[in-house]
Protein backbone atom coordinates (compact mmCIF):
# COMPACT_ATOMS: atom_id res chain seq x y z
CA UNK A 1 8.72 9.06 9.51
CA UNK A 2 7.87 8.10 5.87
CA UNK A 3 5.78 4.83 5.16
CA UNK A 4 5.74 2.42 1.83
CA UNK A 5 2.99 0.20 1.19
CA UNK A 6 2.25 -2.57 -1.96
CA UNK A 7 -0.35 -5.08 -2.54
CA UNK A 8 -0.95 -7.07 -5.44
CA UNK A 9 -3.27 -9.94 -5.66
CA UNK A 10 -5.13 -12.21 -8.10
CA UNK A 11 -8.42 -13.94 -6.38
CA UNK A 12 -11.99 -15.23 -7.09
CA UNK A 13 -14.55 -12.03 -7.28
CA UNK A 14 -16.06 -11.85 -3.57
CA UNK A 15 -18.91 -12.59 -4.46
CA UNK A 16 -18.08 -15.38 -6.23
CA UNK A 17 -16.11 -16.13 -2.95
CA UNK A 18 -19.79 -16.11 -0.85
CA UNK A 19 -21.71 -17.36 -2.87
CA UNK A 20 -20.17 -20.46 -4.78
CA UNK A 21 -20.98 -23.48 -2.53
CA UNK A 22 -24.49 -22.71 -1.93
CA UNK A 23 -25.08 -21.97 -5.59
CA UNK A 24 -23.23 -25.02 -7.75
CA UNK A 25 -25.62 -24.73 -10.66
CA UNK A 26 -24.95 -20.93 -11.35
CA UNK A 27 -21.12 -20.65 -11.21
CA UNK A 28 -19.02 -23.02 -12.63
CA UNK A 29 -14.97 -22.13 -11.75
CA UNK A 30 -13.62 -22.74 -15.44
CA UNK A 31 -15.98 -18.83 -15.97
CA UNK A 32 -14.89 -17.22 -13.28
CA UNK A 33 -12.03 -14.59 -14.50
CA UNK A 34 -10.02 -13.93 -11.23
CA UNK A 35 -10.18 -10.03 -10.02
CA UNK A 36 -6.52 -8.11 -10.03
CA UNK A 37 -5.97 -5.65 -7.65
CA UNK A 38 -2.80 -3.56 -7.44
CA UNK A 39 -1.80 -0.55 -4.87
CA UNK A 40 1.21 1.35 -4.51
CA UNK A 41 1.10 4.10 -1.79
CA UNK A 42 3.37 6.06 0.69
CA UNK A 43 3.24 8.74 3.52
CA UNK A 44 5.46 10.87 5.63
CA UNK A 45 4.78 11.78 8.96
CA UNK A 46 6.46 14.44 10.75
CA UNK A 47 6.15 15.61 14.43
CA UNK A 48 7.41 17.90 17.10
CA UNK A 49 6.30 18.58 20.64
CA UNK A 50 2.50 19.69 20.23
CA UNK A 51 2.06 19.53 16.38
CA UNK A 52 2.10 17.37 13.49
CA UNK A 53 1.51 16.82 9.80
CA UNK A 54 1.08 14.43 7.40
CA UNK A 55 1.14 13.54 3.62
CA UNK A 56 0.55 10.62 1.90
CA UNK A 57 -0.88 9.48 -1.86
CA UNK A 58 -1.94 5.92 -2.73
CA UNK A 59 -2.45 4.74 -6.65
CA UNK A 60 -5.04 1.57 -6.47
CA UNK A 61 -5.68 -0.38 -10.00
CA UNK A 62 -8.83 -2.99 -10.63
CA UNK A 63 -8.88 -5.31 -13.53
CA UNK A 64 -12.34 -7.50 -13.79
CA UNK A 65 -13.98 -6.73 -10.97
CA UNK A 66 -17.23 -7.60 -10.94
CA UNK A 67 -20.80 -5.95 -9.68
CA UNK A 68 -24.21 -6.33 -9.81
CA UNK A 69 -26.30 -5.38 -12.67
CA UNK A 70 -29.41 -5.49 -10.75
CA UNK A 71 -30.18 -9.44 -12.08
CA UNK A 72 -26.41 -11.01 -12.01
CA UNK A 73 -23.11 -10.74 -11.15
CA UNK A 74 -21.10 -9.90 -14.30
CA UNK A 75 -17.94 -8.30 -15.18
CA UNK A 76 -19.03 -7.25 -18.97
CA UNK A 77 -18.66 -4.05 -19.64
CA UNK A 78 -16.51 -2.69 -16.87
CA UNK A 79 -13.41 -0.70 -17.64
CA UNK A 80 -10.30 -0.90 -16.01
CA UNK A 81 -10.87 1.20 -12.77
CA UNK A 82 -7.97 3.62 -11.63
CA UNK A 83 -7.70 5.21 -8.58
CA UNK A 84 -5.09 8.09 -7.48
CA UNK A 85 -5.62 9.65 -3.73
CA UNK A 86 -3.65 12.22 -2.55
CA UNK A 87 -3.99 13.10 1.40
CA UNK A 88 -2.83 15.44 3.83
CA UNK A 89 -3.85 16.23 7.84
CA UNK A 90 -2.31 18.53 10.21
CA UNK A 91 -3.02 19.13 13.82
CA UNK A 92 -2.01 20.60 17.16
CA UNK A 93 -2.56 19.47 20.85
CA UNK A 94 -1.37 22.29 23.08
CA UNK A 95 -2.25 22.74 26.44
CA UNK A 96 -6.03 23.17 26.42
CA UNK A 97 -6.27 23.21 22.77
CA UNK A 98 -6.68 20.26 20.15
CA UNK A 99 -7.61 21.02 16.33
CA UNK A 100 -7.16 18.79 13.56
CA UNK A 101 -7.68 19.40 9.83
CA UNK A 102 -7.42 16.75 7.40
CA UNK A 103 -8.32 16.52 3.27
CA UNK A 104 -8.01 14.43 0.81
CA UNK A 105 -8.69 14.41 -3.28
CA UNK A 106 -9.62 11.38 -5.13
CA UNK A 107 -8.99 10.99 -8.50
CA UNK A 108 -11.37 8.14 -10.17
CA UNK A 109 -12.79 7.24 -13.96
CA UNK A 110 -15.79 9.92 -14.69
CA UNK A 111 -18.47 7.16 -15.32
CA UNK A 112 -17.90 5.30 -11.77
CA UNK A 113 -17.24 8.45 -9.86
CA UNK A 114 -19.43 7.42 -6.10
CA UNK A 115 -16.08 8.88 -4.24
CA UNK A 116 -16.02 12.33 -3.87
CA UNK A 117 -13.29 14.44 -5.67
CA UNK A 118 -12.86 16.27 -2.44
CA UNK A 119 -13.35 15.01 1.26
CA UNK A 120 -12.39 17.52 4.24
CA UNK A 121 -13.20 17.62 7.67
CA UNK A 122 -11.91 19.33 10.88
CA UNK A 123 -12.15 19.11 14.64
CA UNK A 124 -11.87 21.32 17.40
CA UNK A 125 -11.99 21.11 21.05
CA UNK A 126 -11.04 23.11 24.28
CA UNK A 127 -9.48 20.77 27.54
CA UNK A 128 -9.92 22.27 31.13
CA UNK A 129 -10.35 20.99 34.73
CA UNK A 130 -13.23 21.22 36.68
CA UNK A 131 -13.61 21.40 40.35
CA UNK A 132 -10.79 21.38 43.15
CA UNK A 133 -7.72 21.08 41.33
CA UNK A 134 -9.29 20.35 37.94
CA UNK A 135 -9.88 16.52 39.44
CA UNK A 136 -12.77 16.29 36.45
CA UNK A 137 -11.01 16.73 33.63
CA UNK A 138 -13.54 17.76 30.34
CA UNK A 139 -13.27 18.05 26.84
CA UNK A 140 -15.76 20.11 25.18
CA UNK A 141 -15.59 20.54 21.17
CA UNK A 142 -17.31 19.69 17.27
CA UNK A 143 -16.69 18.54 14.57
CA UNK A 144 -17.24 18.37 10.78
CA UNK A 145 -16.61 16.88 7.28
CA UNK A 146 -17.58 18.50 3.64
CA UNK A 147 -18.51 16.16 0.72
CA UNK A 148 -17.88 17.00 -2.77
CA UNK A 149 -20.24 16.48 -5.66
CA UNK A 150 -20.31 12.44 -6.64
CA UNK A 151 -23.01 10.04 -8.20
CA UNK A 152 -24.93 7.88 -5.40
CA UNK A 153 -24.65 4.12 -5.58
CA UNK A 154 -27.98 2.44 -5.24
CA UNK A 155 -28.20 -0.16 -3.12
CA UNK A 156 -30.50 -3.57 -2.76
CA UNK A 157 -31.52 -4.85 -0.02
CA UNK A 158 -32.39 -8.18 -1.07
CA UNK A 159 -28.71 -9.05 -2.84
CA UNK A 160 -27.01 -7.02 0.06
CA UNK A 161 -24.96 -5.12 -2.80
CA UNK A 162 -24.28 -1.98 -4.67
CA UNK A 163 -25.18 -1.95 -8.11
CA UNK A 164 -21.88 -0.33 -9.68
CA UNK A 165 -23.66 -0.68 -13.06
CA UNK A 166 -26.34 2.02 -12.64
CA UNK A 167 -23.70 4.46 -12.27
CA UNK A 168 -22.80 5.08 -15.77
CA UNK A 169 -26.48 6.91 -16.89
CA UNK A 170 -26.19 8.76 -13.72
CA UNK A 171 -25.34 12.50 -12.93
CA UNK A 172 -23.46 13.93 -9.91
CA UNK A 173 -25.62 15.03 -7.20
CA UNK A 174 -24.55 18.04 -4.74
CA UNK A 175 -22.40 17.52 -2.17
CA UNK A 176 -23.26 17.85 1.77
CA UNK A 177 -21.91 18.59 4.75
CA UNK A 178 -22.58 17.50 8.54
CA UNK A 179 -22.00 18.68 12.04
CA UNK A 180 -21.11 16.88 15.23
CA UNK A 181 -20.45 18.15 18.88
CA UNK A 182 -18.78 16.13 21.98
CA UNK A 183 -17.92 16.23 25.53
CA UNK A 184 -16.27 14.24 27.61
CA UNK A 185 -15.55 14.10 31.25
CA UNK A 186 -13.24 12.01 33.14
CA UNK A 187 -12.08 10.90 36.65
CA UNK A 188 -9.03 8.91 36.98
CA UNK A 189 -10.97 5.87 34.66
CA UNK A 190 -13.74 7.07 34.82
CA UNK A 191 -15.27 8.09 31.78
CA UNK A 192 -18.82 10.23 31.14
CA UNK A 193 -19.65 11.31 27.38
CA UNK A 194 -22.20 12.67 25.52
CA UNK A 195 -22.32 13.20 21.45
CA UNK A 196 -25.04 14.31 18.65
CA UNK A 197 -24.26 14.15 15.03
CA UNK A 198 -25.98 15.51 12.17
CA UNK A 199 -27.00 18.49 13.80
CA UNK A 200 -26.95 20.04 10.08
CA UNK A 201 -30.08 18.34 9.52
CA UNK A 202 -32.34 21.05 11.01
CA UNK A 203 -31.48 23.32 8.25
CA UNK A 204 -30.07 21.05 5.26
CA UNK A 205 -32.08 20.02 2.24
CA UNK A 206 -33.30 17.34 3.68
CA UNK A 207 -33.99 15.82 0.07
CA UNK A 208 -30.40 14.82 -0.39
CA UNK A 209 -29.27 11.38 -0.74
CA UNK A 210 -25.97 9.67 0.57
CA UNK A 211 -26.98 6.62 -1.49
CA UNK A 212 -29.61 5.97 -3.91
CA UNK A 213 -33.11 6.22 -2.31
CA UNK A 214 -31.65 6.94 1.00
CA UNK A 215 -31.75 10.25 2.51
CA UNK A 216 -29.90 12.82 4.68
CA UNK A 217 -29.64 11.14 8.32
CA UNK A 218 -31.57 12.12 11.18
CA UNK A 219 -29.81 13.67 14.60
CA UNK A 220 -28.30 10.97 16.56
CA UNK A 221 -27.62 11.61 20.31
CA UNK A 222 -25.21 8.76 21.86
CA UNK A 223 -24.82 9.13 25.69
CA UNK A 224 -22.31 6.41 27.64
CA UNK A 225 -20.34 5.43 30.52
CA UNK A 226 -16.78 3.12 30.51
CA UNK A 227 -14.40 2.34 32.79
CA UNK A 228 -11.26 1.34 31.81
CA UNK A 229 -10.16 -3.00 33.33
CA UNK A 230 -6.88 -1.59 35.31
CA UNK A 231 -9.71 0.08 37.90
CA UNK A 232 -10.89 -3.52 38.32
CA UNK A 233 -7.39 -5.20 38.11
CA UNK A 234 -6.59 -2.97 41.17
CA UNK A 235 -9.37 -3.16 43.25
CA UNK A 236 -10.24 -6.66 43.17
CA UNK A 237 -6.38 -8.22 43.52
């Protein structure tokens, strides 16, 4: 299967877009210089019987976009941002195996670099039946996804916005990695699961921020139940 994709646009800045009725005596329309946004991209898909891979590349362009300096919204100063991605994941799903690996490589300018060159993760889990003819079907497994060196945006609270400005005087911090395991158990439905992430953080730096003056996450344990409506459809017709 292969897959094209275009966009091209000329708009108002969003914030520009939020903002504007509730703040007449700061924006005026005849100074707003609309925001261009371009993307070309494509993909190819290919699959057959228990595997499948995929490959794809997007090119995204940004003329006068603006950000927050930390006292306005402005668009002085900021270059013409380019952005190439290239992209590629690969999995099976056989029997009581599923493993997927994906990665992708960013290409943006040096001084605005918050995306990470290189992003990869990868999951693995096992499938089996429990019980008389494997009537509770489980699937145990983890997961995991690698960040590559990148500056940290820094973030305020009280605008609700990154400040893309503070970028340029920064340096690029290490990258970081986190771990997540999963199970799940179903009955016709019926569905029982249980999931922690950031297990890494019992032996990461702990020091290490994802944005600016934010830190490496704690462990988060999600537990749930869900049934799915046709149970309900069924029974109550």
């Amino acid at each position: 299967t292969l897959n094209f994709n275009n966009q091209f646009s000329l708009s108002p800045p969003t914030p520009f877009l939020r903002d504007y009725r509730g703040n007449t005596l700061d924006y005026f329309l005849s100074a707003i210089t609309l925001q261009q946004t371009m993307k070309f991209g494509a993909e190819a898909i290919f699959r057959k019987s228990f595997f499948f891979a995929q490959v794809g590349g997007d090119y995204i362009q940004s003329k006068n976009a603006y950000y927050f300096n930390s006292v306005n919204w402005t668009n002085v100063d900021n270059p013409l941002i380019d952005v190439y991605k290239l992209t590629g994941r690969t999995g099976v799903n056989f029997k009581h195996l599923v493993g997927v690996v994906s990665y992708q490589f960013t290409s943006i300018n040096e001084e605005l670099r918050y995306i990470p060159q290189h992003q990869a993760s990868i999951r693995f889990a096992l499938k089996t039946g429990l019980f008389k003819d494997g009537r509770l079907k489980s699937i145990l497994g983890f997961d995991a996804y690698i960040l590559s060196a990148h500056k940290r945006l820094v973030y305020s609270p009280s605008m609700g916005a990154f400040e893309i400005a503070a970028l340029n005087t920064q340096e690029s911090l290490p990258g970081f990695y986190s771990l997540g395991c999963f199970a799940n158990f179903n009955v016709n439905q019926f569905r029982f699961f249980v999931r922690m992430d950031n297990i890494s953080y019992y032996w990461v730096n702990k020091r290490i921020p994802i944005i600016e003056g934010y830190y490496y996450p704690l462990p988060q344990f999600k537990l749930g139940i869900s049934e799915t409506i046709n149970w309900y459809k069924k029974n109550l017709s």
